[in-house]
Protein backbone atom coordinates (compact mmCIF):
# COMPACT_ATOMS: atom_id res chain seq x y z
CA UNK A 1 64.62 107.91 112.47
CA UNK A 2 68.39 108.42 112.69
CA UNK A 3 68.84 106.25 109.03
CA UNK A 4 69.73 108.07 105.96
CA UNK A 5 66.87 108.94 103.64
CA UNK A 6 68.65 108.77 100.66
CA UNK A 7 68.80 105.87 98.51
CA UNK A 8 71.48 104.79 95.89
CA UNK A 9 69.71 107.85 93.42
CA UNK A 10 68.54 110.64 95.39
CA UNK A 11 64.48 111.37 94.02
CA UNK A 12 63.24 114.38 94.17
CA UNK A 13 60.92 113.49 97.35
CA UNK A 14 64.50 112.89 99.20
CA UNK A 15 65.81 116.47 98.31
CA UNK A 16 63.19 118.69 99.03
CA UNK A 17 62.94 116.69 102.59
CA UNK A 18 66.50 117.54 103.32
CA UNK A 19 65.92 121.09 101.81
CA UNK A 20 62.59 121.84 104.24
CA UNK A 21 64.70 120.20 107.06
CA UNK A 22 67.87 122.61 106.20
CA UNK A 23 65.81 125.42 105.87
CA UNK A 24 63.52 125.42 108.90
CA UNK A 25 65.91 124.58 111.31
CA UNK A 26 68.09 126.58 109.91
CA UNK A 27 66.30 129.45 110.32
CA UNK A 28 65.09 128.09 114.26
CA UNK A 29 68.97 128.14 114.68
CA UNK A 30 69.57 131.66 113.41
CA UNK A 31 66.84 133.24 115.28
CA UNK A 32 67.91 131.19 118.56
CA UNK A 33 71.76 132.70 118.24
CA UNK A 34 70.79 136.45 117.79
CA UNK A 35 69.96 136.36 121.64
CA UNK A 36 73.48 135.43 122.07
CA UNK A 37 75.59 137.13 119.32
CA UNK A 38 75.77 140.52 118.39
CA UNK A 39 75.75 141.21 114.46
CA UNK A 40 73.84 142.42 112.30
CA UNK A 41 70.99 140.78 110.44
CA UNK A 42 72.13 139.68 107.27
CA UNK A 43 74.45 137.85 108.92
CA UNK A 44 71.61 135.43 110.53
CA UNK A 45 70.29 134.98 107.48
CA UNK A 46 73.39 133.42 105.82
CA UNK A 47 73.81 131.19 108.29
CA UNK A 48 70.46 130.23 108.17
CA UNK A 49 71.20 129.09 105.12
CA UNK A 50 74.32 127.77 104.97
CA UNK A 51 72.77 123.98 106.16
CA UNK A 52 70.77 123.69 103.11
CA UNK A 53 73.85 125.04 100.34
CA UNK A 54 76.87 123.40 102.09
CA UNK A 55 73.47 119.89 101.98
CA UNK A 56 72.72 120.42 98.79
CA UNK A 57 76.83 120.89 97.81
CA UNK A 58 77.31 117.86 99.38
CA UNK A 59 74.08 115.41 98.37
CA UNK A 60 75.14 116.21 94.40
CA UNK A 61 79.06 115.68 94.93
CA UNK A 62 78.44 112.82 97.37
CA UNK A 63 80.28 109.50 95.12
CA UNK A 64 80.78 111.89 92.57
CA UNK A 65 84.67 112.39 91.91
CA UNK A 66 84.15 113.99 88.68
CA UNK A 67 81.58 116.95 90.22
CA UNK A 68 83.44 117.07 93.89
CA UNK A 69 86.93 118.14 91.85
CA UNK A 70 84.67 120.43 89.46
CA UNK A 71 83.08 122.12 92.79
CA UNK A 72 86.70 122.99 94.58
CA UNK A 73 87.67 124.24 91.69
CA UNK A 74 85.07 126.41 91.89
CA UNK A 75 85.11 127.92 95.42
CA UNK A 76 89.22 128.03 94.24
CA UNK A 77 88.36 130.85 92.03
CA UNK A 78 86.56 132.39 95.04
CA UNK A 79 88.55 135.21 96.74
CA UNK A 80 87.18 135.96 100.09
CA UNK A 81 87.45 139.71 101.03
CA UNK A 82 84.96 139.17 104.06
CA UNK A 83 86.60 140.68 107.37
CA UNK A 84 87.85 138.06 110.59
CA UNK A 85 84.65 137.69 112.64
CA UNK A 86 84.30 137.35 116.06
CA UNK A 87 84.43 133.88 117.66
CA UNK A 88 81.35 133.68 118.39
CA UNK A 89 80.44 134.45 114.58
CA UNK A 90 83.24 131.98 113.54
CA UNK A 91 81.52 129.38 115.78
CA UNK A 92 78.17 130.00 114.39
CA UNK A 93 79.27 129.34 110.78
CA UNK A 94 81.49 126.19 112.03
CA UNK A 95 78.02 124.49 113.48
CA UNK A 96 75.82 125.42 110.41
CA UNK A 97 78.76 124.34 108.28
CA UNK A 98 78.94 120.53 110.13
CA UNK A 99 74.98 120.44 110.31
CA UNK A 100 74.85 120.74 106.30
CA UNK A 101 77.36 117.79 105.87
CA UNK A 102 74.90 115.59 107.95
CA UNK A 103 71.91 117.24 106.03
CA UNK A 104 73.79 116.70 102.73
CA UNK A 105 73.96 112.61 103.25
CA UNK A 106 70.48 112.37 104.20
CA UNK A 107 70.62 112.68 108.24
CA UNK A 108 67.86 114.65 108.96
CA UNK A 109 67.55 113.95 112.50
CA UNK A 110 71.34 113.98 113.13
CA UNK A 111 71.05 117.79 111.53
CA UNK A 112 68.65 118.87 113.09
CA UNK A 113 70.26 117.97 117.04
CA UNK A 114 72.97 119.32 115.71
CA UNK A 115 71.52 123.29 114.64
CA UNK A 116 69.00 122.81 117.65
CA UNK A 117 70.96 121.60 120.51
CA UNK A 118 74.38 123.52 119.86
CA UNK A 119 71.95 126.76 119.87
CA UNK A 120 70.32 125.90 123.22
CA UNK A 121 73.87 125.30 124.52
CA UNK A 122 75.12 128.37 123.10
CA UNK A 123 72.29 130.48 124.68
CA UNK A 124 72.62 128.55 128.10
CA UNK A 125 76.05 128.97 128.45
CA UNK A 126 76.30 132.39 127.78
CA UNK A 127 73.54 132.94 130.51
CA UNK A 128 75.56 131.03 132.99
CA UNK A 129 78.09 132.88 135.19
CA UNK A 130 81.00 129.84 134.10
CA UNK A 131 83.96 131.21 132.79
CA UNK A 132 83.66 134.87 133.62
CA UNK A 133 86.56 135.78 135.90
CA UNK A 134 86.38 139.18 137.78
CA UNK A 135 89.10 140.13 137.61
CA UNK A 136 89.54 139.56 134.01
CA UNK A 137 85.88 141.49 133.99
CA UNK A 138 88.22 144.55 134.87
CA UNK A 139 90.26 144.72 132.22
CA UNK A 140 90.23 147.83 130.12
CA UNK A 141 92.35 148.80 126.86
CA UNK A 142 93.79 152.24 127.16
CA UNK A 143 94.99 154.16 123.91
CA UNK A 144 96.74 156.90 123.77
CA UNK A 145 97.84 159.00 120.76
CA UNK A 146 101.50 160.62 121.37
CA UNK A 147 103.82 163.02 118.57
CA UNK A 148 106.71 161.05 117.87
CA UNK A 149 108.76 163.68 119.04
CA UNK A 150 107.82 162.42 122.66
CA UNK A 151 109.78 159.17 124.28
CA UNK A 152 106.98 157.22 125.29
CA UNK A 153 108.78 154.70 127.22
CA UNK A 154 108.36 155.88 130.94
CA UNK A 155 106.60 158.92 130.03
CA UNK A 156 103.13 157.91 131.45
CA UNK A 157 104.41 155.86 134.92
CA UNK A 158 104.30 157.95 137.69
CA UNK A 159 100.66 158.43 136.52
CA UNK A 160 100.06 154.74 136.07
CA UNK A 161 101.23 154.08 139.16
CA UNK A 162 98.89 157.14 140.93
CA UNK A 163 95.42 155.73 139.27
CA UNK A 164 96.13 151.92 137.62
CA UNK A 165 96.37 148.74 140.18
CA UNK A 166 97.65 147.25 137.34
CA UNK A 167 99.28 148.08 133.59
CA UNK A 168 100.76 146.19 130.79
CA UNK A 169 101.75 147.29 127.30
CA UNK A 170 100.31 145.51 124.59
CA UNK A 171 101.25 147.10 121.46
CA UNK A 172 103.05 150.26 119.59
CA UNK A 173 101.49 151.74 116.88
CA UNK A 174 102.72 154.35 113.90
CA UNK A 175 99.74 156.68 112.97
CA UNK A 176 99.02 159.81 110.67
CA UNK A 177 101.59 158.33 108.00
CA UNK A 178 104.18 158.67 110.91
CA UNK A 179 104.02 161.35 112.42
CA UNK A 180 102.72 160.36 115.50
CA UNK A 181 102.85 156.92 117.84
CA UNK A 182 99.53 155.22 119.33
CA UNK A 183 100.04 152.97 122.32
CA UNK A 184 97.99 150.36 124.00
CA UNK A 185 97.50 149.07 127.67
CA UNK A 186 96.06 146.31 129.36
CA UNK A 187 95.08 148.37 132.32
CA UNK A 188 92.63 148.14 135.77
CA UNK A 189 91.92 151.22 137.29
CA UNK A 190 92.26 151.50 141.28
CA UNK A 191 88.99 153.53 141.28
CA UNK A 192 86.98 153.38 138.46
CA UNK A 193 85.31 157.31 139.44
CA UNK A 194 88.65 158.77 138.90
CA UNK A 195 89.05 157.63 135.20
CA UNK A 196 87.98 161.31 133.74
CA UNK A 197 91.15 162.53 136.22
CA UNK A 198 93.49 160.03 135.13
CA UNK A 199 92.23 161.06 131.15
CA UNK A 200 92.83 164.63 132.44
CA UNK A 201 96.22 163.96 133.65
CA UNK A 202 97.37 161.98 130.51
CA UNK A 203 96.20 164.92 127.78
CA UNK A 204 98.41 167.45 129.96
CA UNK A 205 101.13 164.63 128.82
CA UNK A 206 100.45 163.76 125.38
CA UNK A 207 100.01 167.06 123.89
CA UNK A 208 95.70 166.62 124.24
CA UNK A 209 95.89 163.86 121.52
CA UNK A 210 93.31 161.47 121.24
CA UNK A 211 92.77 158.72 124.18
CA UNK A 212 90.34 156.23 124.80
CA UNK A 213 89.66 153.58 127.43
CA UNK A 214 87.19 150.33 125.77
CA UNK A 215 86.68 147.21 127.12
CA UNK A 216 89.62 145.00 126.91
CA UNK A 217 89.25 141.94 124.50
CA UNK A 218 91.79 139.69 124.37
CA UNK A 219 91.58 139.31 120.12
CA UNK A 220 91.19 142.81 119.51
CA UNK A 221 92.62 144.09 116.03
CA UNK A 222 93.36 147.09 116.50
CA UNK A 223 95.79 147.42 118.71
């Protein structure tokens, strides 16, 4: 059950095995992860399919030196333009990734455990209350969106002090080709029914320029 089904030559019988393997729990795997991630759906279906391509990649260039330099010099001519995913999405195409190597050298049972199980474990550990801290829960990103004619540093603390139980700059931004300055917080409000007053307060400080308050993430990009 957990032997290889390939022989020395790989028959036809052996590949479309692998390939109905890949596929179908491929696809079991995909549909089991869009209860936990967030993204949108052509995204499942790639990695539904990654198992099988990254299998079948690997079942032609397996003893092959000739056809494994041929296929990185392939995907070398590739230039990725794909934006940085989450880490949950990153995590998703990491498991699919390792599941096609086993498919691709003939462990069908090994790649299956591997779609099946790490998607159970995915969806039962984000159902779990483990590793979310409440305080951390609290954490909110504040932006705000100054001229640059205004010195920001100081500018906003007796009002941090008057509504925030906590505040810590995270980042200084030039906007509008540099004319004006966007900066970023780590903030936890003391009473989370006087944010719209403590927004109030800040746009009779920043000229009304923009400002937002999002859920804080700790990899955000755009500070």
């Amino acid at each position: 059950m957990f032997d290889t089904i390939y022989s020395y030559a790989v028959t036809p019988k052996q590949f479309f095995l692998m390939a109905a393997a890949a596929l179908i729990s491929g696809f079991v795997y995909s549909w089991i992860m869009s209860f936990h991630i967030r993204s949108r759906k052509r995204f499942f279906i790639v990695i539904a399919e990654i198992p099988f391509v990254v299998g079948a990649v690997i079942t032609f260039v397996n003893g092959n030196i000739g056809a494994g330099v041929a296929i990185g010099g392939a995907f070398g001519l590739i230039r990725f333009r794909s934006a940085q995913g989450s880490s949950d999405e990153i995590a998703a195409i990491l498991v699919a990734m390792s599941s096609g190597i086993a498919f691709g050298m003939g462990y069908i049972s090994y790649g299956v455990i591997i779609l099946v199980g790490m998607a159970v474990l995915f969806l039962l550990m984000g159902r779990v209350n483990i590793f979310d801290h409440r305080n951390m829960a609290d954490d909110r990103l504040l932006r705000i969106t100054i001229p640059e004619t205004l010195e920001y540093g100081g500018a906003f603390d007796d009002t941090f002090a008057r509504y925030l139980k906590k505040v810590e700059g995270v980042g200084v931004k030039t906007t509008a080709m540099g004319s004006m300055f966007r900066l970023s917080y780590k903030i936890q409000m003391k009473d989370a029914a006087e944010e719209k007053a403590f927004i109030d307060e800040l746009r009779t400080r920043n000229g009304n320029l923009e400002i937002s308050i999002l859920p804080y993430e700790e990899q955000t990009n755009q500070l």
